[in-house]
C-alpha atoms as a PDB file:
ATOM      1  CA  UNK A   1     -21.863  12.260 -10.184  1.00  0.00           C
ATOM      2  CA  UNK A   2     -19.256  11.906  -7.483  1.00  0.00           C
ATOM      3  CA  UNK A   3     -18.658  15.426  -7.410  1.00  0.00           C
ATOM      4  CA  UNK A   4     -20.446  19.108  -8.365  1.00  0.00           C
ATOM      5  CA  UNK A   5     -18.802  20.806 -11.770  1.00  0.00           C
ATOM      6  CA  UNK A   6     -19.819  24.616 -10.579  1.00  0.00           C
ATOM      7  CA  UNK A   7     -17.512  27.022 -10.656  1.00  0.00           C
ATOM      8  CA  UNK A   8     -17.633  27.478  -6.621  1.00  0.00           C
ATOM      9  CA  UNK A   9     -17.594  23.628  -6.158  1.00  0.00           C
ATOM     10  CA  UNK A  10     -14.492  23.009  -8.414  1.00  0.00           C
ATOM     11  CA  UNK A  11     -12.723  26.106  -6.614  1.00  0.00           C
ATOM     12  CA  UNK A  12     -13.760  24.962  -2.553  1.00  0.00           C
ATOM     13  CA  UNK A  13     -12.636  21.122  -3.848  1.00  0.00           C
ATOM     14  CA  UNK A  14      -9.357  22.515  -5.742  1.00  0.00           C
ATOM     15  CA  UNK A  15      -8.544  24.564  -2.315  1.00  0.00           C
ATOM     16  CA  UNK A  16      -8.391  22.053   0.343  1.00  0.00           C
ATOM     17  CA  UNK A  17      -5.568  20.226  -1.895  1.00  0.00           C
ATOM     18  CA  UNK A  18      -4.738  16.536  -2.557  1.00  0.00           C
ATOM     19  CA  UNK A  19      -4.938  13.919  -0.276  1.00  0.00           C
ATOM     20  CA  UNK A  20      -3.455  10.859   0.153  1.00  0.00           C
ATOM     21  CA  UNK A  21      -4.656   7.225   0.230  1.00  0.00           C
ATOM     22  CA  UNK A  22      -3.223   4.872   2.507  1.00  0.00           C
ATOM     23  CA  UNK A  23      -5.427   2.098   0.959  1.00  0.00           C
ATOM     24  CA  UNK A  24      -2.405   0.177  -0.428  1.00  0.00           C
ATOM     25  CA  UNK A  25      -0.745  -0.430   3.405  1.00  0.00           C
ATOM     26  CA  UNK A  26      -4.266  -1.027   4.579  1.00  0.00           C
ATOM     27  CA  UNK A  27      -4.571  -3.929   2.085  1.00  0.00           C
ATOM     28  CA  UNK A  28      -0.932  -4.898   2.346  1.00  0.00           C
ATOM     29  CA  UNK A  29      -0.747  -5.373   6.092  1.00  0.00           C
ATOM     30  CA  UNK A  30      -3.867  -6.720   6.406  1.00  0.00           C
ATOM     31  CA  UNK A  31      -3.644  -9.300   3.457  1.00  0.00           C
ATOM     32  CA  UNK A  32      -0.156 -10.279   4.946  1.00  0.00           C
ATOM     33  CA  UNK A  33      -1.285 -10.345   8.809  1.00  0.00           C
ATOM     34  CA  UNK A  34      -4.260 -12.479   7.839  1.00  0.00           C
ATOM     35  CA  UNK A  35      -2.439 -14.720   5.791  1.00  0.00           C
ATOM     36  CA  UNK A  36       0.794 -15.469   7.538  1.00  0.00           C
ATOM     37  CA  UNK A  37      -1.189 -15.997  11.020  1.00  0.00           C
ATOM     38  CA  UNK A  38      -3.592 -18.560   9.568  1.00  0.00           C
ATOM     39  CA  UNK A  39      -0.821 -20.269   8.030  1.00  0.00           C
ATOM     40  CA  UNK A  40       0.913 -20.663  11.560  1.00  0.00           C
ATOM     41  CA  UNK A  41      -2.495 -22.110  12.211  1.00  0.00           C
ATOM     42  CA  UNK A  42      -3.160 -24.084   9.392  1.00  0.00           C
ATOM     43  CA  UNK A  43       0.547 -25.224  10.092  1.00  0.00           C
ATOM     44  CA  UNK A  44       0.568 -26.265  14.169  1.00  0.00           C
ATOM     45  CA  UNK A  45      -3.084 -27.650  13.608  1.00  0.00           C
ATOM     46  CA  UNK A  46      -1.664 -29.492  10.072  1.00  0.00           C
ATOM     47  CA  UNK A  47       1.357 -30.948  12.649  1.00  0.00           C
ATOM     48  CA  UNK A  48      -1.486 -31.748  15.251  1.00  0.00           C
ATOM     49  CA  UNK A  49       0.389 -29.758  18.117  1.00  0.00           C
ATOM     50  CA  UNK A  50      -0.860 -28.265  21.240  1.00  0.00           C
ATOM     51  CA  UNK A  51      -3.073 -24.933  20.824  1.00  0.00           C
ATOM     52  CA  UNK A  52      -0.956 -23.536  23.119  1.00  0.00           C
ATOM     53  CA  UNK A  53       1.577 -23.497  20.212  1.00  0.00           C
ATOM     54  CA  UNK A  54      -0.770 -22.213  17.804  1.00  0.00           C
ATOM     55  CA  UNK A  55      -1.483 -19.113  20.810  1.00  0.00           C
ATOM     56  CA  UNK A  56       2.116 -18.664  21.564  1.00  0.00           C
ATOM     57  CA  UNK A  57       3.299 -18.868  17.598  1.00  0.00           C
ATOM     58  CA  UNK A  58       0.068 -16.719  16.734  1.00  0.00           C
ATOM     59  CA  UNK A  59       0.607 -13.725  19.009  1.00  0.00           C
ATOM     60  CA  UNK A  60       3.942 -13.587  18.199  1.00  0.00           C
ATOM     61  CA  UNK A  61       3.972 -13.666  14.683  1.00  0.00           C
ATOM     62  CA  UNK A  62       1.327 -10.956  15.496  1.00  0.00           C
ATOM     63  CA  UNK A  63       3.832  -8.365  17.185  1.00  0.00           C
ATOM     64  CA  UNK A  64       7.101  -9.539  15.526  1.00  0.00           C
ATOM     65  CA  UNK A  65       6.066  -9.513  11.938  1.00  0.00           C
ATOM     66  CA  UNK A  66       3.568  -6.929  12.277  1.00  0.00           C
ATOM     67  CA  UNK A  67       6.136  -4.406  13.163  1.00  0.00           C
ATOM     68  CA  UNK A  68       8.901  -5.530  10.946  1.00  0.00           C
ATOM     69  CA  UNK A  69       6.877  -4.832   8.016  1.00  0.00           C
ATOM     70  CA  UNK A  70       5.350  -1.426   9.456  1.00  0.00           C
ATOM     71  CA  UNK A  71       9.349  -0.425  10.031  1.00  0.00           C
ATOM     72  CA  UNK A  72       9.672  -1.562   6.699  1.00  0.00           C
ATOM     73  CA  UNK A  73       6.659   0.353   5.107  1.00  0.00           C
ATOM     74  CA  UNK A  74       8.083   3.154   6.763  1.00  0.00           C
ATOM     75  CA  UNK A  75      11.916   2.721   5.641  1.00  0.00           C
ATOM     76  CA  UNK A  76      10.680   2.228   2.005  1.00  0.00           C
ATOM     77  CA  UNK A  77       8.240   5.462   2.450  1.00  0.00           C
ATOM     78  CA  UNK A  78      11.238   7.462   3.645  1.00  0.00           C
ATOM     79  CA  UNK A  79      13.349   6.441   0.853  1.00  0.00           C
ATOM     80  CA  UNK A  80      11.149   7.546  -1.174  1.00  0.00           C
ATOM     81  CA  UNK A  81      10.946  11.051   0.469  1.00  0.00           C
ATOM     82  CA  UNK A  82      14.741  10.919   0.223  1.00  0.00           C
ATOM     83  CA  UNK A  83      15.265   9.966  -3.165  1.00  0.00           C
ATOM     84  CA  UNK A  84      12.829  12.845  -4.037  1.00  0.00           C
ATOM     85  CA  UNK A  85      15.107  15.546  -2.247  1.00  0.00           C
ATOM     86  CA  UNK A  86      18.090  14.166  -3.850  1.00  0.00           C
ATOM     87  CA  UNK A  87      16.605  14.505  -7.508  1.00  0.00           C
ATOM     88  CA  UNK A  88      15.351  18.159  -6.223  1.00  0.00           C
ATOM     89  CA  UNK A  89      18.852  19.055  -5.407  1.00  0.00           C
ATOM     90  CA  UNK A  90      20.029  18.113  -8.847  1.00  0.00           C
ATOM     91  CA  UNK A  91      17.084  19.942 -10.636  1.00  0.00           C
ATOM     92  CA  UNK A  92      18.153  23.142  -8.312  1.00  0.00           C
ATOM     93  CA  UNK A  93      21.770  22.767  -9.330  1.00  0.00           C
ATOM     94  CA  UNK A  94      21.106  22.155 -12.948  1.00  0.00           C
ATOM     95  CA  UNK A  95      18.779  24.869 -13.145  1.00  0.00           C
ATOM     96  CA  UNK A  96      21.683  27.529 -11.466  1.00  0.00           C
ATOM     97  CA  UNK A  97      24.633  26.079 -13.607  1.00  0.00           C
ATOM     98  CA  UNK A  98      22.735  25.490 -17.540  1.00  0.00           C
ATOM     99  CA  UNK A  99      19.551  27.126 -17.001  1.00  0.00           C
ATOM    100  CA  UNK A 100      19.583  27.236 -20.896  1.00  0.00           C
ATOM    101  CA  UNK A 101      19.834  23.522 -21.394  1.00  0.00           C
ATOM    102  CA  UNK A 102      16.763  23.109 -18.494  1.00  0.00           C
ATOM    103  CA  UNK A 103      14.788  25.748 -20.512  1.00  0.00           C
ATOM    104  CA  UNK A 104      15.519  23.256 -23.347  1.00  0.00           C
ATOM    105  CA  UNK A 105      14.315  20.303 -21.305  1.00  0.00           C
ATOM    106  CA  UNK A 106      11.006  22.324 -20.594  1.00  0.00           C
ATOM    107  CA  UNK A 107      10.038  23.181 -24.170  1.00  0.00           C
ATOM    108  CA  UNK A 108      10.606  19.397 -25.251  1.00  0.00           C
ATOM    109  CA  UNK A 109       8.189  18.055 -22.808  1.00  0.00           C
ATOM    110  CA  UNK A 110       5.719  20.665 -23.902  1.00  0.00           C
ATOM    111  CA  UNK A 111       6.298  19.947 -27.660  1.00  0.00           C
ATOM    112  CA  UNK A 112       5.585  16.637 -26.525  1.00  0.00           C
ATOM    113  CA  UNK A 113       1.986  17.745 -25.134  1.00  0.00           C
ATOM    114  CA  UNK A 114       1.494  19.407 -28.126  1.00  0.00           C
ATOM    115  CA  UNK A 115       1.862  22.483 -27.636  1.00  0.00           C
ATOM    116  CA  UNK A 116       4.246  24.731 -30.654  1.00  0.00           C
ATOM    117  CA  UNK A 117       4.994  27.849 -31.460  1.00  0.00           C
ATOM    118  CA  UNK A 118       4.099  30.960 -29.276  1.00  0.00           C
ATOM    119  CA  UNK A 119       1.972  29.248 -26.571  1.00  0.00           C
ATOM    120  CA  UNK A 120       4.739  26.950 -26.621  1.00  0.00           C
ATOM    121  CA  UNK A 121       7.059  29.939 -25.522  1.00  0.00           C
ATOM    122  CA  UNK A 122       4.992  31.289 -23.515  1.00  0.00           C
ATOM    123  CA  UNK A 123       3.842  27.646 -21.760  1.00  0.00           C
ATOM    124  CA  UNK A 124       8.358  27.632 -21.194  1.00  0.00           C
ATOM    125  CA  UNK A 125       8.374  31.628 -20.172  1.00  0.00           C
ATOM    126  CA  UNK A 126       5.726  31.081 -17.280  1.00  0.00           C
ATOM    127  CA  UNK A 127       6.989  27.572 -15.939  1.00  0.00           C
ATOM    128  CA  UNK A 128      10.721  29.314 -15.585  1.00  0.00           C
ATOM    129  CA  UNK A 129      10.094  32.166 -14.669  1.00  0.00           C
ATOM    130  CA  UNK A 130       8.929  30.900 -11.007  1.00  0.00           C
ATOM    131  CA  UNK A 131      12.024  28.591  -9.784  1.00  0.00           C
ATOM    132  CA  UNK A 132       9.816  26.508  -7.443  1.00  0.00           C
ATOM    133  CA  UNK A 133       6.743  25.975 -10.218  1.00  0.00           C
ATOM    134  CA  UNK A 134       9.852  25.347 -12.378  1.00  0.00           C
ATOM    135  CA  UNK A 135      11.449  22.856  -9.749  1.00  0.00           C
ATOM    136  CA  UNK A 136       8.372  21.063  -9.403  1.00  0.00           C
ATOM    137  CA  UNK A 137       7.644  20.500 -13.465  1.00  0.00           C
ATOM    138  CA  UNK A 138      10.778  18.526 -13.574  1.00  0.00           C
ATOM    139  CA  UNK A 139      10.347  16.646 -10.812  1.00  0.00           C
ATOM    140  CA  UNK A 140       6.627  15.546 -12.254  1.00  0.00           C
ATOM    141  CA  UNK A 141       7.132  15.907 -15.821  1.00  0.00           C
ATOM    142  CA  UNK A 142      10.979  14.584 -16.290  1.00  0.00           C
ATOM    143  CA  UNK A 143      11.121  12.096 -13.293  1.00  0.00           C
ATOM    144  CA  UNK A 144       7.791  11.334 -12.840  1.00  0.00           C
ATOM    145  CA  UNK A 145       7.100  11.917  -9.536  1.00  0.00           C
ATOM    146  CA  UNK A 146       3.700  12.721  -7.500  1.00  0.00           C
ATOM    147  CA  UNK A 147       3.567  16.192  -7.205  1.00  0.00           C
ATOM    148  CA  UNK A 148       3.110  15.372  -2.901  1.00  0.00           C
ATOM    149  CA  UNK A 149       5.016  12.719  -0.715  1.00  0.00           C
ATOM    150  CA  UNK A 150       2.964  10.217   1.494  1.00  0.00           C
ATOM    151  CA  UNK A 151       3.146  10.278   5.148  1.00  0.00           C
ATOM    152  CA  UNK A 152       5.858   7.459   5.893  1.00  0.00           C
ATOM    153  CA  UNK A 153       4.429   6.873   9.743  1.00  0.00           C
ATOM    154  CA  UNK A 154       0.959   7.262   8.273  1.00  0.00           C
ATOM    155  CA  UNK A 155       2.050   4.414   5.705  1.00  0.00           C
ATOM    156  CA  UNK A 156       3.859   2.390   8.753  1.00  0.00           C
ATOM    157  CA  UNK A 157       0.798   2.669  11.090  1.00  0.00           C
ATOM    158  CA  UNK A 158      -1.655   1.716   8.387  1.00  0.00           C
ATOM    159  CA  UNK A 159      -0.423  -1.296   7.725  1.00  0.00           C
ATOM    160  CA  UNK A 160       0.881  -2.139  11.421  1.00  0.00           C
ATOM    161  CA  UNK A 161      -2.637  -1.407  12.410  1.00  0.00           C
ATOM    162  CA  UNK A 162      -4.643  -3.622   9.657  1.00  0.00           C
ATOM    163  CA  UNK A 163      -1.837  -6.363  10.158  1.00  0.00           C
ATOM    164  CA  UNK A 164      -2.929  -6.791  14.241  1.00  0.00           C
ATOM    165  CA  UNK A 165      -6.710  -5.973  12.987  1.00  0.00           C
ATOM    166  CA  UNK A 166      -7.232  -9.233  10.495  1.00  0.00           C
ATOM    167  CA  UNK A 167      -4.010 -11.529  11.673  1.00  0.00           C
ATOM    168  CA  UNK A 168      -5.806 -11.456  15.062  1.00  0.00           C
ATOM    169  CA  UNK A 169      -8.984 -13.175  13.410  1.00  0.00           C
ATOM    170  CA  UNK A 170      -7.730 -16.361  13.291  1.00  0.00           C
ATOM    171  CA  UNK A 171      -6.824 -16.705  16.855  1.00  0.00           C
ATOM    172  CA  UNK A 172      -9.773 -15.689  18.787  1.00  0.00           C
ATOM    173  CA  UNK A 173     -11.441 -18.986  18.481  1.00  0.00           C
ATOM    174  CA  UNK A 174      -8.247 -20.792  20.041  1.00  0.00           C
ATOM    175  CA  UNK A 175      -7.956 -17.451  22.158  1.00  0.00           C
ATOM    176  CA  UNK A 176     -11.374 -18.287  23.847  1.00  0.00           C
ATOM    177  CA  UNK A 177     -10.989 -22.066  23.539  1.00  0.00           C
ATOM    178  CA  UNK A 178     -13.831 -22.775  21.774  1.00  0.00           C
ATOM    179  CA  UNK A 179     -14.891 -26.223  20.301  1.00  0.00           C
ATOM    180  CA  UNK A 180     -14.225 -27.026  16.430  1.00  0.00           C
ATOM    181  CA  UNK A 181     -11.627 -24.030  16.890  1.00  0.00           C
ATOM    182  CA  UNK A 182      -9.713 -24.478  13.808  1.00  0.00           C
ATOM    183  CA  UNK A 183     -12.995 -24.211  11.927  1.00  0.00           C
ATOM    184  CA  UNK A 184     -14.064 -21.128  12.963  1.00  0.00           C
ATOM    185  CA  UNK A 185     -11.009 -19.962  12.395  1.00  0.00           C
ATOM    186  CA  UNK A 186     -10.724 -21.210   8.682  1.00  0.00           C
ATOM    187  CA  UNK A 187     -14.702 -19.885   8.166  1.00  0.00           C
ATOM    188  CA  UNK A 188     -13.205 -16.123  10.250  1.00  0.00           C
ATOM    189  CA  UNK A 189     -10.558 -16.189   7.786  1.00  0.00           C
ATOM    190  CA  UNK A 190     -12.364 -16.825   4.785  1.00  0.00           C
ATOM    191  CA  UNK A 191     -14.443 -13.937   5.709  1.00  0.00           C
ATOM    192  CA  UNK A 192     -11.938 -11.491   6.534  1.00  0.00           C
ATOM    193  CA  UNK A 193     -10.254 -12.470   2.933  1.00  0.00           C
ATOM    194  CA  UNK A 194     -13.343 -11.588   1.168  1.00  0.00           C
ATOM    195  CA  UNK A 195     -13.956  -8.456   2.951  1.00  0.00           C
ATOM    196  CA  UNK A 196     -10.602  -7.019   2.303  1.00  0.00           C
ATOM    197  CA  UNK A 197     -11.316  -7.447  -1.032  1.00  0.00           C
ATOM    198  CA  UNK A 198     -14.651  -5.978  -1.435  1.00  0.00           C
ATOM    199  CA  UNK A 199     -13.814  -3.031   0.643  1.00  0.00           C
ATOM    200  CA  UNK A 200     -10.611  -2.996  -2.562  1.00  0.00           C
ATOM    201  CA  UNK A 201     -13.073  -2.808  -5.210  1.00  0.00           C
ATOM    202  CA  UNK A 202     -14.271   1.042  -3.917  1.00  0.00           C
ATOM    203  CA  UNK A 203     -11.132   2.144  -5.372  1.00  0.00           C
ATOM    204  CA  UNK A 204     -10.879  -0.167  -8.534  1.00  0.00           C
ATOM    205  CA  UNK A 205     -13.315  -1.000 -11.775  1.00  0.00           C
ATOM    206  CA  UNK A 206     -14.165  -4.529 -10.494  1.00  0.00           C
ATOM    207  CA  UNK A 207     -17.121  -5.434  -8.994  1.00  0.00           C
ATOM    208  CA  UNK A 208     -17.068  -6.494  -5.206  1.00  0.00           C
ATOM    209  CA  UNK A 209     -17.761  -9.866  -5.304  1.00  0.00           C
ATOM    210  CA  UNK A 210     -15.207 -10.703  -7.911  1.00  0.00           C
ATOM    211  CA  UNK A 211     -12.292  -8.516  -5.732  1.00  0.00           C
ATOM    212  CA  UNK A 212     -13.472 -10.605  -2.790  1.00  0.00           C
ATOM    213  CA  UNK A 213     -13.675 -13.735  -4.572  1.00  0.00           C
ATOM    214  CA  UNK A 214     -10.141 -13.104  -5.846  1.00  0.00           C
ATOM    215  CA  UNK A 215      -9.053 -11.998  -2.783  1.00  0.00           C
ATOM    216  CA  UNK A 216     -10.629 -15.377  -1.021  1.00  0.00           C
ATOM    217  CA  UNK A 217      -9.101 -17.179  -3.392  1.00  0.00           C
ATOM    218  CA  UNK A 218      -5.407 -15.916  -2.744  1.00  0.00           C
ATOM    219  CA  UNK A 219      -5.522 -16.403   0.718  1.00  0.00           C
ATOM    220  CA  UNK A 220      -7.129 -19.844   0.424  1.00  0.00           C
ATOM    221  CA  UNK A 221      -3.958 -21.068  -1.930  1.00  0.00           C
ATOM    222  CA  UNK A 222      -1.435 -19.424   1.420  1.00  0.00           C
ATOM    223  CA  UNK A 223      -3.762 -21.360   4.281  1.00  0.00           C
ATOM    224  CA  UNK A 224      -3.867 -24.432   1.909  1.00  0.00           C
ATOM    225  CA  UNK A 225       0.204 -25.021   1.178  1.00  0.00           C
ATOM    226  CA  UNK A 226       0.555 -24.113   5.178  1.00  0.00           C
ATOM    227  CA  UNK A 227      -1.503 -26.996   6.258  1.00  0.00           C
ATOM    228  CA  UNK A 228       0.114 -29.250   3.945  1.00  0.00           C
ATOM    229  CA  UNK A 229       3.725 -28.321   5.321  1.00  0.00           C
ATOM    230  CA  UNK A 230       2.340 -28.913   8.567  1.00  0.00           C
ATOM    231  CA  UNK A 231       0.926 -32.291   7.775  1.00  0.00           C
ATOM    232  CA  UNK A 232       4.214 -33.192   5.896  1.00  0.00           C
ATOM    233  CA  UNK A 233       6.531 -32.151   8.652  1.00  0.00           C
ATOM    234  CA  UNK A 234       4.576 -33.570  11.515  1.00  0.00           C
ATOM    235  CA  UNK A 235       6.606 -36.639  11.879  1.00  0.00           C
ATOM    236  CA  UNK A 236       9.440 -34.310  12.720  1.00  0.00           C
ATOM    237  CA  UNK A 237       7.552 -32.154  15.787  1.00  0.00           C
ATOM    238  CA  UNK A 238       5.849 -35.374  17.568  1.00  0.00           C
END
């Protein structure tokens, strides 16, 4: 069992509150950082340029692209938070101006549970007569909203930090000039792939081979159409 079912478990667990998972910018960032740094890879090696280039175009995909999608992590996080306060302004107003008509609201999405008659009643009397409890049902209940707003920097830095993390992968071997560079690089990559999606499968039903398989295999189509752009466009770099 993942957890105890005593009564003093379930009430220590229950106290400490939810917490959020920044899983989803982990895997996003690092997905994207991985893929769109081996691509400038697969690409300059695909054009048969310098590995200079593939340094130089590497590093700064690295910073550039790394941070534009943590600011826009962030931005979308935020809007979020924002479009939640806005719809909790509404709900306040609503609630002072036609309390009736929210009271109304209430009972339907109860009747809707199942719940009639006198618990019915009394399920409306106790939800309204607290105006933040009763704030809070709407928001969940009408709008369908988490009852708790993730972190929008912890969002931005999660993915900013697994986008430098696994997009960095496939430069150390031209980093440290190795021989056969670009196939370490593509055998790195293919790793890092398939690790990002086994570590995915903790929080899913698949199993995590298949998540890293299917993970692999996404990232193999991206490195796959780069290299072939940068064979078909090498007559116009040399």
């Amino acid at each position: 069992m993942e957890h105890e079912h005593s009564i003093q478990a379930i009430q220590a667990r229950l106290s400490e509150g939810t917490s959020h998972n920044y899983l989803r910018d982990f895997i996003y960032g690092g997905i994207d950082g991985t893929v769109t740094t081996f691509a400038i890879v697969a690409g300059v090696v695909g054009a048969q340029l310098s590995p200079s280039v593939v340094l130089i175009l590497g590093i700064a995909n690295l910073i550039a692209d790394g941070f534009s999608m943590a600011a826009s992590n962030y931005l979308g996080t935020k809007a979020e938070h924002d479009d939640r306060e806005r719809i909790r302004a509404i709900e306040q107003r609503h609630i002072r101006l036609v309390p009736e008509g929210e009271r109304a609201e209430v009972r339907e999405i109860y009747r809707e549970k199942g719940f009639s008659g006198e618990e019915l009643e009394r399920v409306v009397a106790l939800i309204t007569a607290d105006r933040k409890r009763w704030v809070e049902t709407m928001l969940t209940e009408e709008y369908g909203l988490p009852k708790q707003s993730r972190s929008a920097w912890l969002a931005a830095c999660s993915t900013f930090g697994a986008f430098l993390l696994c997009g960095s992968v496939p430069l150390m071997p031209f980093l440290f000039g190795t021989s056969n560079a670009f196939i370490l690089a593509t055998i790195s990559t293919g790793i890092v792939f398939f690790l990002i999606g086994s570590l995915k499968s903790r929080w899913s039903t698949a199993s995590w081979w298949s998540s890293g398989l299917a993970t692999f295999a996404i990232g193999t189509c991206a490195a796959l159409l780069a290299y072939l752009v940068g064979v078909l466009l090498k007559g116009i770099a040399t």
